[in-house]
C-alpha atoms as a PDB file:
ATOM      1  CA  UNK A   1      68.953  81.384  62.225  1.00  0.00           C
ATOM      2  CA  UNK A   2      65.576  82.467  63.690  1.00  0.00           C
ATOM      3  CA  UNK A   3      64.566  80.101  66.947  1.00  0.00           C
ATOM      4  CA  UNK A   4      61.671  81.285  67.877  1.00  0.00           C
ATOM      5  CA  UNK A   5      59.650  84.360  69.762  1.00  0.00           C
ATOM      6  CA  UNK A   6      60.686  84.062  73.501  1.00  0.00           C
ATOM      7  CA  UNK A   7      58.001  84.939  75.716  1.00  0.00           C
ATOM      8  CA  UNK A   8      58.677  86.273  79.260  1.00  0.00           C
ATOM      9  CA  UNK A   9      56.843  84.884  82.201  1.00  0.00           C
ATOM     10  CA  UNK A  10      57.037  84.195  86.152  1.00  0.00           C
ATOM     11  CA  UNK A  11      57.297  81.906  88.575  1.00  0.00           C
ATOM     12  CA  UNK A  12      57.462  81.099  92.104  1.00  0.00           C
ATOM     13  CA  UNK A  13      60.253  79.855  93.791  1.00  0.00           C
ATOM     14  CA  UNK A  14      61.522  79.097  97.669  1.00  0.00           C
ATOM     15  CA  UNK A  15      63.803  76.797  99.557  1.00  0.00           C
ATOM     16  CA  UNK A  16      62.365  73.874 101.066  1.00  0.00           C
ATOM     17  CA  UNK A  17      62.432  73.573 105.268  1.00  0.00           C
ATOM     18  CA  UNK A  18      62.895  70.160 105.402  1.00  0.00           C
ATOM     19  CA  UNK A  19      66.224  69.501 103.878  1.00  0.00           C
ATOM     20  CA  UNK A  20      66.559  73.617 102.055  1.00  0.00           C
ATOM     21  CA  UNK A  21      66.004  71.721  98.249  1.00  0.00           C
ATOM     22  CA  UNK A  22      65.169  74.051  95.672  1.00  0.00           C
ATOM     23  CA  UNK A  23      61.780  73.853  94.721  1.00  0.00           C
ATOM     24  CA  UNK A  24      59.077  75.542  92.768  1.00  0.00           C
ATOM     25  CA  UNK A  25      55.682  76.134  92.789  1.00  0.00           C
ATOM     26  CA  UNK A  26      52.519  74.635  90.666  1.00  0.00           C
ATOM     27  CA  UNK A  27      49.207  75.657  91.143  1.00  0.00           C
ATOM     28  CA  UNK A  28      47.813  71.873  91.180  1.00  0.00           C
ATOM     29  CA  UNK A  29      50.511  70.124  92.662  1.00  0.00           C
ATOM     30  CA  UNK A  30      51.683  72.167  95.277  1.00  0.00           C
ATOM     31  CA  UNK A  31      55.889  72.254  95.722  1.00  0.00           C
ATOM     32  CA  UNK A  32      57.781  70.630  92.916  1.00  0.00           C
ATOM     33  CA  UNK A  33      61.123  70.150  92.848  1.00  0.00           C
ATOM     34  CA  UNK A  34      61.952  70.904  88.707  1.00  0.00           C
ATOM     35  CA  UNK A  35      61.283  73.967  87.341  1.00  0.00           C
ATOM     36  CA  UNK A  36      59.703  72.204  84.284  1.00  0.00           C
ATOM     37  CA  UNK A  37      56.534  71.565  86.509  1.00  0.00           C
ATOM     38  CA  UNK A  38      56.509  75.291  88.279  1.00  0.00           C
ATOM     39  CA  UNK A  39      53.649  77.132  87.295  1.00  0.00           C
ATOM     40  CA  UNK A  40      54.077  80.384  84.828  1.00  0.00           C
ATOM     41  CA  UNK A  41      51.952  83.161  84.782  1.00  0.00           C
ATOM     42  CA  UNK A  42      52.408  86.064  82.012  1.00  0.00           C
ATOM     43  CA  UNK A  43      50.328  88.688  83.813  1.00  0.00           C
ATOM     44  CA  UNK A  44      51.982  90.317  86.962  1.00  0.00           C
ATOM     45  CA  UNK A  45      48.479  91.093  88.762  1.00  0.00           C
ATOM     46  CA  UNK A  46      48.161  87.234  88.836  1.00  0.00           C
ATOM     47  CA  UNK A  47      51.826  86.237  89.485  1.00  0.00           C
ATOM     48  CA  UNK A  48      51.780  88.541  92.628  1.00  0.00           C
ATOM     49  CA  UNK A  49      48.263  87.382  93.320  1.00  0.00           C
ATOM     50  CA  UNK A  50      49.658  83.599  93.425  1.00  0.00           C
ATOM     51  CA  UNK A  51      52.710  84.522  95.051  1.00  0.00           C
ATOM     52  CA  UNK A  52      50.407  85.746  98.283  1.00  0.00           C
ATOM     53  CA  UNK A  53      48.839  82.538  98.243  1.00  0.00           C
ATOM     54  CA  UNK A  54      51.450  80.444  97.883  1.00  0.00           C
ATOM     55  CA  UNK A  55      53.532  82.198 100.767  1.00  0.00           C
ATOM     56  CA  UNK A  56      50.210  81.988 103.256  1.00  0.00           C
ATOM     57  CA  UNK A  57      50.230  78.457 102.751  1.00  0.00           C
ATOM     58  CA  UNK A  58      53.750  77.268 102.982  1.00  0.00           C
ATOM     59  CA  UNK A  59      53.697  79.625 106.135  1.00  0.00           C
ATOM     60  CA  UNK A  60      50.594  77.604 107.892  1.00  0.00           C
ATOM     61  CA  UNK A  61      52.301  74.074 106.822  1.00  0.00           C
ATOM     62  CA  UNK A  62      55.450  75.056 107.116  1.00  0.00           C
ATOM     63  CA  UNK A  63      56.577  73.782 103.777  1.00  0.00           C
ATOM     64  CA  UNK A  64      59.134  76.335 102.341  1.00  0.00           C
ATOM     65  CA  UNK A  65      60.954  79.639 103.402  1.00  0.00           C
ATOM     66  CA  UNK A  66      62.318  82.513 101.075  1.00  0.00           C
ATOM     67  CA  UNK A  67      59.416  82.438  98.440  1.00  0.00           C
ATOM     68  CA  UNK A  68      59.517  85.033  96.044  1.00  0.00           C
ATOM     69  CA  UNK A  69      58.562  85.864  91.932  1.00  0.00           C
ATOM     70  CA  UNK A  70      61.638  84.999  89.379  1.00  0.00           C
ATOM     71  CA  UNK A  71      61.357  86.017  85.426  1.00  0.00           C
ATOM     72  CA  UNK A  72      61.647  82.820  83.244  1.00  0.00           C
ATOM     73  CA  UNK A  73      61.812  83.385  79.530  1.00  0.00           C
ATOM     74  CA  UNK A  74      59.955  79.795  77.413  1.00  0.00           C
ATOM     75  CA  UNK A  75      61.470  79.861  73.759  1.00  0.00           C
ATOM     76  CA  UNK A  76      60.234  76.720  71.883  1.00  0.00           C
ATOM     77  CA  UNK A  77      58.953  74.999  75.057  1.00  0.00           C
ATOM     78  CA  UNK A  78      62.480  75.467  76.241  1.00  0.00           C
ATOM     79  CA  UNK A  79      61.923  77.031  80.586  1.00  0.00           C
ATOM     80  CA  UNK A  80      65.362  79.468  81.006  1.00  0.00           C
ATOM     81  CA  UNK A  81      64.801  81.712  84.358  1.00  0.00           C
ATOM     82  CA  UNK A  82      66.364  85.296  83.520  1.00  0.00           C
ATOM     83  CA  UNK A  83      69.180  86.058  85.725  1.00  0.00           C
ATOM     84  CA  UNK A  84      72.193  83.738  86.301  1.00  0.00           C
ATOM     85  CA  UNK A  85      71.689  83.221  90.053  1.00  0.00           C
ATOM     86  CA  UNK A  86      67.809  81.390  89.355  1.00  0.00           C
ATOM     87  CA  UNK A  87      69.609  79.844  86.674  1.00  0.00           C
ATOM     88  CA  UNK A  88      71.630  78.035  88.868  1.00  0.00           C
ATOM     89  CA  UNK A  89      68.964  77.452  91.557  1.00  0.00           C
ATOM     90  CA  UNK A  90      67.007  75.668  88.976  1.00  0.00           C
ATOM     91  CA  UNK A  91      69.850  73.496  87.784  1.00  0.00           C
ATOM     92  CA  UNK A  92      72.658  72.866  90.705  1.00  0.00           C
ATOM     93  CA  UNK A  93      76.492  73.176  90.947  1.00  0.00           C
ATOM     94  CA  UNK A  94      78.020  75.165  88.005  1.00  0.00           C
ATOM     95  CA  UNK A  95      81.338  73.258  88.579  1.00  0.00           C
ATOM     96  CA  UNK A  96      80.249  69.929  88.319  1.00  0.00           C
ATOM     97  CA  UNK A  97      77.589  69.005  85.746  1.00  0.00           C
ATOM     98  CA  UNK A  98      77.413  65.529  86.680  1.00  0.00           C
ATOM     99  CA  UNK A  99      75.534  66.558  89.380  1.00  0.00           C
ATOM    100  CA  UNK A 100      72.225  68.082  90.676  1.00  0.00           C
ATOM    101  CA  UNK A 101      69.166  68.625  88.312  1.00  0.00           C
ATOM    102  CA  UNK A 102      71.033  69.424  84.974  1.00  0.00           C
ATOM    103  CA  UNK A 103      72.731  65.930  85.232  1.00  0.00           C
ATOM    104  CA  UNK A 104      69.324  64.294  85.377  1.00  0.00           C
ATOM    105  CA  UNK A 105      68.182  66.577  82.126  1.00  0.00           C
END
């Protein structure tokens, strides 16, 4: 049966300093922690234009290390990052579902 057209975007993603959380990047809010409120951007020029800023300013407050652009495909409003290793990021343990983000879902 025919879901849907995914459509391929990117986001930004780094570890946290304070306590090395997950989180994610929106253009209004700042850090987030769920990848539902990260920020997407469909054109790369942007993404890496974003990307720039968002790593100059979590530099000067000192809000997040190991920023970088992920792929996230969004197939009817459903966010599912590409590869298996943001997949986890974005969700928590894969042995124990009961815990971290995806229990919360």
């Amino acid at each position: 049966m025919f879901k849907g057209i995914a459509m391929s975007f990117r986001a930004i993603t780094g570890n946290r300093l304070r306590d090395g959380a997950v989180v994610f990047y929106n253009d209004e809010a700042g850090w987030v922690e769920r990848l539902t409120g990260a920020s997407l951007y469909e054109d790369k020029a942007t993404a890496e234009t974003k990307l720039a800023s968002a790593k100059a300013e979590a530099e000067k407050e000192r809000l997040a290390v190991d920023i970088y652009l992920f792929e996230v495909l969004v197939e009817d409003g459903k966010r599912v990052p590409v590869t298996i290793r943001e997949r986890i990021r974005s969700l928590g343990p894969t042995v124990r579902t009961d815990l971290g983000k995806q229990a919360a879902a």
